[in-house]
N, C-alpha and C. Protein backbone atom coordinates (compact mmCIF):
# COMPACT_ATOMS: atom_id res chain seq x y z
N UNK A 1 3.82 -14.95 9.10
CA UNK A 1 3.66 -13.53 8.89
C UNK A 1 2.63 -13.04 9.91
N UNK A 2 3.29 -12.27 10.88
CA UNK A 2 2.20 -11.97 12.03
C UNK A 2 1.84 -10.47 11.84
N UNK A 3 2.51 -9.70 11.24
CA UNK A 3 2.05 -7.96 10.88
C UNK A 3 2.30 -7.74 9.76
N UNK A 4 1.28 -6.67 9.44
CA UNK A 4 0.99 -6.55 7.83
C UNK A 4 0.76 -5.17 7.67
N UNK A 5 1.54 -3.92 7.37
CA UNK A 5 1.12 -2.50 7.10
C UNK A 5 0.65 -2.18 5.95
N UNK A 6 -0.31 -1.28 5.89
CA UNK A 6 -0.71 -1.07 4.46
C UNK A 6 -1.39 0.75 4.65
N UNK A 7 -0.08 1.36 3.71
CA UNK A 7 -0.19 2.55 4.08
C UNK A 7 -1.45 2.99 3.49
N UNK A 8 -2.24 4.09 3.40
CA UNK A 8 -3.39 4.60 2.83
C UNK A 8 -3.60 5.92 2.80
N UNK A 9 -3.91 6.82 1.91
CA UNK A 9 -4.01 8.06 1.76
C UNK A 9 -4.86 9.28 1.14
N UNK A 10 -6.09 8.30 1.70
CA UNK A 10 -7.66 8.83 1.69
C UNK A 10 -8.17 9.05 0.48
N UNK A 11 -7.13 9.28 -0.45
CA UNK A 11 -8.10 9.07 -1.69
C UNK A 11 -8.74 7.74 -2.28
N UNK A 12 -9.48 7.92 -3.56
CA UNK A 12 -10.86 6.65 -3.41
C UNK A 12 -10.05 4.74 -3.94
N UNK A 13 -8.86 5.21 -3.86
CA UNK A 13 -8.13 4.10 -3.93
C UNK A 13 -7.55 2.64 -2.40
N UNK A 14 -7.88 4.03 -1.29
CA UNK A 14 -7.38 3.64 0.25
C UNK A 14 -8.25 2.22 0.16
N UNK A 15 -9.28 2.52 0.44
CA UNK A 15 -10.12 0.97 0.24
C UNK A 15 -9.82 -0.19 -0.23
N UNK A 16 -9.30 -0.33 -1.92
CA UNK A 16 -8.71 -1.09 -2.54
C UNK A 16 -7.46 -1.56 -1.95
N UNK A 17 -6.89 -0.57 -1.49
CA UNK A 17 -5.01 -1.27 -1.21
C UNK A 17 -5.78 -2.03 0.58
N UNK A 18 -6.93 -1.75 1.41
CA UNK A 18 -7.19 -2.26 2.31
C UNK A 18 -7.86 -3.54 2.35
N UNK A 19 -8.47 -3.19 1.24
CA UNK A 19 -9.20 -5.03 0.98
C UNK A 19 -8.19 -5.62 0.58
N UNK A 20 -6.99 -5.56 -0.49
CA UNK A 20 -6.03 -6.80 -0.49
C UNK A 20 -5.43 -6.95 0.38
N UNK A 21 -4.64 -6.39 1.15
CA UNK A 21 -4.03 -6.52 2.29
C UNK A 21 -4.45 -7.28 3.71
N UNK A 22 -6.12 -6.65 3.93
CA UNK A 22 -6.78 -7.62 4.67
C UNK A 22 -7.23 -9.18 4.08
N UNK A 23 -7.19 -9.34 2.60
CA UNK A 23 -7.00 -10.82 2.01
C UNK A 23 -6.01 -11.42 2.76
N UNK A 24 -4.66 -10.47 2.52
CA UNK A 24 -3.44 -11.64 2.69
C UNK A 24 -3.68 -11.48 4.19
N UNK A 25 -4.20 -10.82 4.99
CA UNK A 25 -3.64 -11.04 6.51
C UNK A 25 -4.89 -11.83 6.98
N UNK A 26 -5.98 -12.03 6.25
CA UNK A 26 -7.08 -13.06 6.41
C UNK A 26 -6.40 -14.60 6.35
N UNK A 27 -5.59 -14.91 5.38
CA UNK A 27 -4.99 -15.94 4.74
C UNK A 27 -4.07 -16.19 5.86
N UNK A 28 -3.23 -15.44 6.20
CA UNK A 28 -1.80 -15.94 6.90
C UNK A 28 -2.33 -15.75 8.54
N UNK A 29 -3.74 -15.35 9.08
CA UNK A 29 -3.73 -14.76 10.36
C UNK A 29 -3.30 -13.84 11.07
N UNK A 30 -2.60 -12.79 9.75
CA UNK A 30 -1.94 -11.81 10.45
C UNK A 30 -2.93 -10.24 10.95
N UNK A 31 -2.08 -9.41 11.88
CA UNK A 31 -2.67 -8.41 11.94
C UNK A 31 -2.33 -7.17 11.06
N UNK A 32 -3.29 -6.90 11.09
CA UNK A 32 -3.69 -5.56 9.94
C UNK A 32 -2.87 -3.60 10.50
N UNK A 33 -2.57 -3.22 10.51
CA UNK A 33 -2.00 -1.84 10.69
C UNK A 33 -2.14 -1.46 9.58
N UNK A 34 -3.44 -0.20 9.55
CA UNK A 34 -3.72 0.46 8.49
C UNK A 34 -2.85 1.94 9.19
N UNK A 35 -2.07 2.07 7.94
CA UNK A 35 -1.49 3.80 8.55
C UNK A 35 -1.80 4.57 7.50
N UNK A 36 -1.52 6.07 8.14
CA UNK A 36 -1.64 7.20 7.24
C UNK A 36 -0.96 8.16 7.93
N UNK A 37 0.05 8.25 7.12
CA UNK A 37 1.34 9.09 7.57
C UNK A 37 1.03 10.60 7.42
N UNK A 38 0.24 11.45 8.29
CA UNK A 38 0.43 12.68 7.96
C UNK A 38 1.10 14.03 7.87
N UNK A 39 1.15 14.98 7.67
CA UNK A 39 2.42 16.01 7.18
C UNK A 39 2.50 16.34 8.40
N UNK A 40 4.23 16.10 8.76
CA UNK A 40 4.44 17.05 9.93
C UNK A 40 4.12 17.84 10.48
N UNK A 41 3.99 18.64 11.62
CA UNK A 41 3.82 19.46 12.39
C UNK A 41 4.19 20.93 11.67
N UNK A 42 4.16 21.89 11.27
CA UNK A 42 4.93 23.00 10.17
C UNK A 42 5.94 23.51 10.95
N UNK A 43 6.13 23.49 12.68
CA UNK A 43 7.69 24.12 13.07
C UNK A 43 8.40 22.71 13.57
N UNK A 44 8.09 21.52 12.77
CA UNK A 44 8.61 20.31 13.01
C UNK A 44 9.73 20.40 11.26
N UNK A 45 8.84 21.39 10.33
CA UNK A 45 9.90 21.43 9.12
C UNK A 45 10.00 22.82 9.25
N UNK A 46 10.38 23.46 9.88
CA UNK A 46 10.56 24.69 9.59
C UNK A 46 10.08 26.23 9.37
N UNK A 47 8.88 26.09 9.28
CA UNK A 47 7.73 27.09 9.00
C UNK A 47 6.78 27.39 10.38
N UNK A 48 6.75 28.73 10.62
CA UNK A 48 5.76 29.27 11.48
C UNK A 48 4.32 28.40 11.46
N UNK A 49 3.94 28.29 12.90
CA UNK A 49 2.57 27.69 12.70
C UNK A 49 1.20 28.25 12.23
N UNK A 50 1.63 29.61 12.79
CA UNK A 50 0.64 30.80 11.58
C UNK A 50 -0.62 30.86 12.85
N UNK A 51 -1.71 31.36 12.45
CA UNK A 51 -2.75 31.94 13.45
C UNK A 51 -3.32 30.21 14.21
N UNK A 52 -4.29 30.72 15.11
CA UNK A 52 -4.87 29.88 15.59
C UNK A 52 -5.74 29.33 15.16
N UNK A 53 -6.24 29.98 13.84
CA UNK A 53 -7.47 29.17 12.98
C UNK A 53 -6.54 28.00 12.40
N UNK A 54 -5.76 28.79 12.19
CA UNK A 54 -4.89 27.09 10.72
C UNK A 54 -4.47 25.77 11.59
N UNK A 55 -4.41 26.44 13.04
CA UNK A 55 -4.25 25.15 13.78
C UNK A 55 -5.23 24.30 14.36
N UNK A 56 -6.40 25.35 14.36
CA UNK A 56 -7.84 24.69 14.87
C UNK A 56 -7.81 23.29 13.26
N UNK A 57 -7.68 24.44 12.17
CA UNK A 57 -8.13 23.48 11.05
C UNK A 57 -7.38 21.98 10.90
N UNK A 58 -6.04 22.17 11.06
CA UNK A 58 -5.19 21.03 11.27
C UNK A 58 -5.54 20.07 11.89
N UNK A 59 -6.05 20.12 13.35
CA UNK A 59 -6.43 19.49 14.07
C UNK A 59 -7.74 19.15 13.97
N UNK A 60 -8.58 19.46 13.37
CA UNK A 60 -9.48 18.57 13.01
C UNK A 60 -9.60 18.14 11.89
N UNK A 61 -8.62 18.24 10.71
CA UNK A 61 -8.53 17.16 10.01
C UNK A 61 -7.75 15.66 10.83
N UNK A 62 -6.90 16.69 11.26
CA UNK A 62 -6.36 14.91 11.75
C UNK A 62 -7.53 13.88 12.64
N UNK A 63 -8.06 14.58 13.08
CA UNK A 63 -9.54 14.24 14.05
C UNK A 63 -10.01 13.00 13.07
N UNK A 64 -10.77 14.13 11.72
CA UNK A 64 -11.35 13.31 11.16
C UNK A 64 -10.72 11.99 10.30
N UNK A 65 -9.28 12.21 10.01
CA UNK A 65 -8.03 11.11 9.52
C UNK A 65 -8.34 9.83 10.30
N UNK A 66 -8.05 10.06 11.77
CA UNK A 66 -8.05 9.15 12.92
C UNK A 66 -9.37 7.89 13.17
N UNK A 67 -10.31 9.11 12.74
CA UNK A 67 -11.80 8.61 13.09
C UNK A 67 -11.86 7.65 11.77
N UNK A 68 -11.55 7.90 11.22
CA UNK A 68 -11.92 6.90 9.84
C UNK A 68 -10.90 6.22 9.60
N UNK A 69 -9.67 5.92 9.57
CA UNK A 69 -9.01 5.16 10.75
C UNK A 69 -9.15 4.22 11.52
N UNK A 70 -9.99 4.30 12.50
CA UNK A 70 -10.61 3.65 13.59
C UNK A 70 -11.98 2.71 12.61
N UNK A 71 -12.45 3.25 11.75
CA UNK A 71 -13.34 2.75 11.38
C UNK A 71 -13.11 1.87 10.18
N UNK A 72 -11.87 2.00 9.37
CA UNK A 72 -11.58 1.00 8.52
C UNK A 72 -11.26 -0.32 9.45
N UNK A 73 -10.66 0.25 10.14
CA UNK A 73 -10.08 -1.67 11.72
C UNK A 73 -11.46 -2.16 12.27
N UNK A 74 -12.48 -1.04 12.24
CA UNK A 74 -13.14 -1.59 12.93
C UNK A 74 -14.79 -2.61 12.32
N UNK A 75 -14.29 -2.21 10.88
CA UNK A 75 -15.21 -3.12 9.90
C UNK A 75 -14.07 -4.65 9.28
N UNK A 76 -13.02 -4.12 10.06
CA UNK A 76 -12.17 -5.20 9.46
C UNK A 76 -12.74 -6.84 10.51
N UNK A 77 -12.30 -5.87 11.78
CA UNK A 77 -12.94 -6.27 13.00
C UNK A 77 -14.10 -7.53 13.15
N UNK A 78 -14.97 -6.63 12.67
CA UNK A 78 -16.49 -7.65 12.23
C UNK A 78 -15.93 -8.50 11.48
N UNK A 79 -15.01 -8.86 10.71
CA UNK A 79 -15.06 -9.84 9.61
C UNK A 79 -13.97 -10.75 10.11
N UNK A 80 -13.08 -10.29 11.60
CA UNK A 80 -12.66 -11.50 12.56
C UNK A 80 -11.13 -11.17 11.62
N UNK A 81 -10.55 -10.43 11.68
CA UNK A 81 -9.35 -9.96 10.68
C UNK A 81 -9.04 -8.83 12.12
N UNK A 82 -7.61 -9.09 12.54
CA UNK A 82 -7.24 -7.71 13.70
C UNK A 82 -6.65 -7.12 13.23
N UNK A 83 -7.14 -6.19 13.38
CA UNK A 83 -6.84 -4.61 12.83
C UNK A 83 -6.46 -3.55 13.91
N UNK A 84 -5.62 -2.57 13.24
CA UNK A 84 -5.72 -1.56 14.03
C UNK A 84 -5.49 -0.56 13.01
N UNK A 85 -5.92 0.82 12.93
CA UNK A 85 -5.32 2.19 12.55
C UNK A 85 -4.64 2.94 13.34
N UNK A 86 -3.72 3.63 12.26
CA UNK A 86 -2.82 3.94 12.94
C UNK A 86 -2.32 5.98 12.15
N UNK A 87 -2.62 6.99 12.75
CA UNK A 87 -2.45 8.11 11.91
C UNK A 87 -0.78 8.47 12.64
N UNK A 88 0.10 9.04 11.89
CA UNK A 88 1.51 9.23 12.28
C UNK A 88 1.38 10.30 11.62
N UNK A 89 2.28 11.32 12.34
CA UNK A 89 2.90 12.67 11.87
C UNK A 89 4.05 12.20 11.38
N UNK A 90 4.73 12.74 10.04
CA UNK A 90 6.07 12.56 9.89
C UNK A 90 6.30 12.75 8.53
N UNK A 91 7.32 12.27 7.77
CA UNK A 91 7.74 12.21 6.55
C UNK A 91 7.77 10.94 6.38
N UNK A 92 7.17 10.60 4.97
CA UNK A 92 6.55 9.50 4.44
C UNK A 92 7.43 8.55 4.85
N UNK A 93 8.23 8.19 4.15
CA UNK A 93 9.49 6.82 4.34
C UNK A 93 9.75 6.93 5.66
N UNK A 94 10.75 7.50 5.75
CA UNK A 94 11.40 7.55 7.61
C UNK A 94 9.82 6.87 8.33
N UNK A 95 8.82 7.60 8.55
CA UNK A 95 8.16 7.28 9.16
C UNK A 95 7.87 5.60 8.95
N UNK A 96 7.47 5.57 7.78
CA UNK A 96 7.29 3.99 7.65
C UNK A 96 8.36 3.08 8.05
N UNK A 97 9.14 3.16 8.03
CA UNK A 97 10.15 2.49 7.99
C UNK A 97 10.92 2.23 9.57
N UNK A 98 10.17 3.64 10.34
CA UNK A 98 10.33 3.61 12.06
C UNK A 98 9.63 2.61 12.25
N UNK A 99 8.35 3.05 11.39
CA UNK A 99 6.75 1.91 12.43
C UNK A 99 7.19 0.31 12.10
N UNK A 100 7.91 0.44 10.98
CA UNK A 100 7.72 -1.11 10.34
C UNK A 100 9.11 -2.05 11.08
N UNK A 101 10.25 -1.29 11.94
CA UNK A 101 10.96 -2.11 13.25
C UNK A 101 10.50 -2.23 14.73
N UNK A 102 9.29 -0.86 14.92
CA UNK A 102 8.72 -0.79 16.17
C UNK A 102 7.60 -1.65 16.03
N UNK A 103 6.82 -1.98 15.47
CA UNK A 103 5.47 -2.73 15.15
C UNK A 103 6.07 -3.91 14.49
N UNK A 104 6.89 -4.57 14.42
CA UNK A 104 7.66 -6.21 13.82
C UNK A 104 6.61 -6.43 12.89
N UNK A 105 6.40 -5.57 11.61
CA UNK A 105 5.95 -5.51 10.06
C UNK A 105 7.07 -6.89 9.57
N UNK A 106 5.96 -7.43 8.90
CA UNK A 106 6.83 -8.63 8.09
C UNK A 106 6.57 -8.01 6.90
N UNK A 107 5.23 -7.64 6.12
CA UNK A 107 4.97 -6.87 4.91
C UNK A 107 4.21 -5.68 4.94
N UNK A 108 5.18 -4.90 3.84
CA UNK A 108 4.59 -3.28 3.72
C UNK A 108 3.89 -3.36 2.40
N UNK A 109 2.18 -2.90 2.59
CA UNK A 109 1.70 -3.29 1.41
C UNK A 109 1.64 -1.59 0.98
N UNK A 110 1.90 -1.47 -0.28
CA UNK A 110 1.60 -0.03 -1.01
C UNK A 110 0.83 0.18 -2.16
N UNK A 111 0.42 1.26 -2.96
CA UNK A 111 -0.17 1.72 -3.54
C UNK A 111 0.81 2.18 -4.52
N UNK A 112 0.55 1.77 -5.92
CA UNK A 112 1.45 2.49 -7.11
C UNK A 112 0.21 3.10 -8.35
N UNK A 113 0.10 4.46 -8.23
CA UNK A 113 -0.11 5.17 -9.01
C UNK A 113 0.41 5.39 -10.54
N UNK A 114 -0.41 5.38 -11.34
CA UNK A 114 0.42 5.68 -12.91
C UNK A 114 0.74 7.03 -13.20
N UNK A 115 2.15 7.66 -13.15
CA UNK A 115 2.52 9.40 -12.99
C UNK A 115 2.73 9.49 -14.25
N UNK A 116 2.51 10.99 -14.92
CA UNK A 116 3.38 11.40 -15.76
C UNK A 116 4.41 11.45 -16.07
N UNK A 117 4.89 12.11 -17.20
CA UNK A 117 6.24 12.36 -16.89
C UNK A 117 6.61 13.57 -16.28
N UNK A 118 6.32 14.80 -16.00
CA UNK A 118 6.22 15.92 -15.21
C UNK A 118 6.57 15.14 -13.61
N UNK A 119 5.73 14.29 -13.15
CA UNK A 119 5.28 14.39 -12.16
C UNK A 119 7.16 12.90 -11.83
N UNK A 120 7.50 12.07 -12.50
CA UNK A 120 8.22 11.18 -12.82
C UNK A 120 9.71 12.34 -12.52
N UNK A 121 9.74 13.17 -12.99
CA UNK A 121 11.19 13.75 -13.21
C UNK A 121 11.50 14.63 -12.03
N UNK A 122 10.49 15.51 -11.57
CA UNK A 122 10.86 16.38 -10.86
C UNK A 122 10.05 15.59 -9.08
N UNK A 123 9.52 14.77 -8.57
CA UNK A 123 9.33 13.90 -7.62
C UNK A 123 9.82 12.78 -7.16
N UNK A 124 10.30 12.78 -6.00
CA UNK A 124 10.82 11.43 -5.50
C UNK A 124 9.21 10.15 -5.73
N UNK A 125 9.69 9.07 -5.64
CA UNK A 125 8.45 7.99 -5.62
C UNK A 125 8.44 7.12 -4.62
N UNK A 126 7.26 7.23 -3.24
CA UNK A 126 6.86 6.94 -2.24
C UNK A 126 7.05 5.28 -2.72
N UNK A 127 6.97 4.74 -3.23
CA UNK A 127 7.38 3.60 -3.46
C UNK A 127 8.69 3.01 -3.72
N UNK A 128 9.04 3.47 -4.56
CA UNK A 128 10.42 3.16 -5.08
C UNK A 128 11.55 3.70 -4.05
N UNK A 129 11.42 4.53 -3.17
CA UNK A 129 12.42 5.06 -2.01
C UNK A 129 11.90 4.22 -0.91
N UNK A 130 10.52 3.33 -0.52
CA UNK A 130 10.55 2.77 0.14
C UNK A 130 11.05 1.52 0.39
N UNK A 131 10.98 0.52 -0.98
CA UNK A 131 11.70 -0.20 -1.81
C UNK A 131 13.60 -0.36 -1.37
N UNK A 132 13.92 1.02 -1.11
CA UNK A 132 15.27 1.06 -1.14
C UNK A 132 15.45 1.11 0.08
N UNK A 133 14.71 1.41 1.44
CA UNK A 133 15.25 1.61 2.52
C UNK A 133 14.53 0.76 3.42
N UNK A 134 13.41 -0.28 2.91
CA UNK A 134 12.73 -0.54 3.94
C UNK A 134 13.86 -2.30 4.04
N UNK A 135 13.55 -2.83 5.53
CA UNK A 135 13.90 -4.05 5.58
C UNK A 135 13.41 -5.06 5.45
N UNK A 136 11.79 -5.16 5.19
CA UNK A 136 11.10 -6.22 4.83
C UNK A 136 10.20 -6.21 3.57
N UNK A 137 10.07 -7.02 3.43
CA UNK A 137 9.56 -6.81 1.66
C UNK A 137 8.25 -6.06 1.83
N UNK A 138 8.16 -5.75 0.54
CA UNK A 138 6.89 -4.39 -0.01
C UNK A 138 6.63 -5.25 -1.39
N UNK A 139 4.78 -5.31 -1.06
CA UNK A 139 4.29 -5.42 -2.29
C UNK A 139 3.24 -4.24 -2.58
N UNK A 140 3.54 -3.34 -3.86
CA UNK A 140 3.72 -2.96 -4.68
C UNK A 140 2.10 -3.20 -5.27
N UNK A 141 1.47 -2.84 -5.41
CA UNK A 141 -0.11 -2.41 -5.55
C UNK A 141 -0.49 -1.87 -6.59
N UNK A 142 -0.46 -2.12 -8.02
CA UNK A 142 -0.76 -1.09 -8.94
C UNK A 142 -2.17 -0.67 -8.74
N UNK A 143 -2.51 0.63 -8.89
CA UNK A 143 -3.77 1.63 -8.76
C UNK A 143 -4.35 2.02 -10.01
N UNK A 144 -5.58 1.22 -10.25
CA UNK A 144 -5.77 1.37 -11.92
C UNK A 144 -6.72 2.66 -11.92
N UNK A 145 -6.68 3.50 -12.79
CA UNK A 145 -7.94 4.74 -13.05
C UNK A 145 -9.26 3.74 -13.42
């Protein structure tokens, strides 16, 4: 197992799904690709990009996405584990599922949240659609409160 993705999505859980993942790629020697798939471009889905403030703002969130990013690989780094971050524009799956034939991903590590039922009926599940389309196995991360 030489590549290991492990998507992350800044809330206080990203850490957790990054320390197991850097376990198993500690264990097998593999390298680390931390991603974070962020929301398209808005005339990439359809919608006006709107004034020049909302794009100033955009762009420096992704700034700050990137930068911390750089800094999860690069504490991985110190601990002799290769890493890289990685921020992508796109839609969740597709995107993963590009990076994980262009980057020769052997495992997609994820994050599983406990949903409602609100949230269960009317949402697709970033897991379970990845599950169905990806080509190399996904482990599946439960995220405890």
């Amino acid at each position: 197992m030489k590549n290991i993705l492990v998507t992350i999505d800044f809330e206080e859980k990203g850490q957790f799904l990054i320390d197991k993942a850097s376990e198993i790629a500690a264990k097998f020697g593999s390298k680390l690709w931390i991603v974070h798939v962020a929301a398209p471009e808005p005339d990439f889905i359809g919608l006006d990009v709107g004034p020049q403030y909302i794009r100033d703002v955009l762009a420096k969130d992704l700034r700050k996405e990137h930068k911390q990013l750089q800094e999860f690989a690069d504490v991985l780094k110190r601990k002799n584990i290769e890493a890289e971050g990685l921020l992508v524009q796109g839609t969740t799956i597709e995107t993963i599922v590009n990076l994980t034939q262009k980057l020769k991903i052997d495992l997609i590590v994820i994050g599983k949240n406990k949903r409602g039922f609100f949230f269960k009926t009317f949402m697709v599940s970033t897991d379970e659609s990845l599950l169905e389309f990806s080509n190399v196995p996904v482990l599946v991360v439960p995220l405890k409160d």
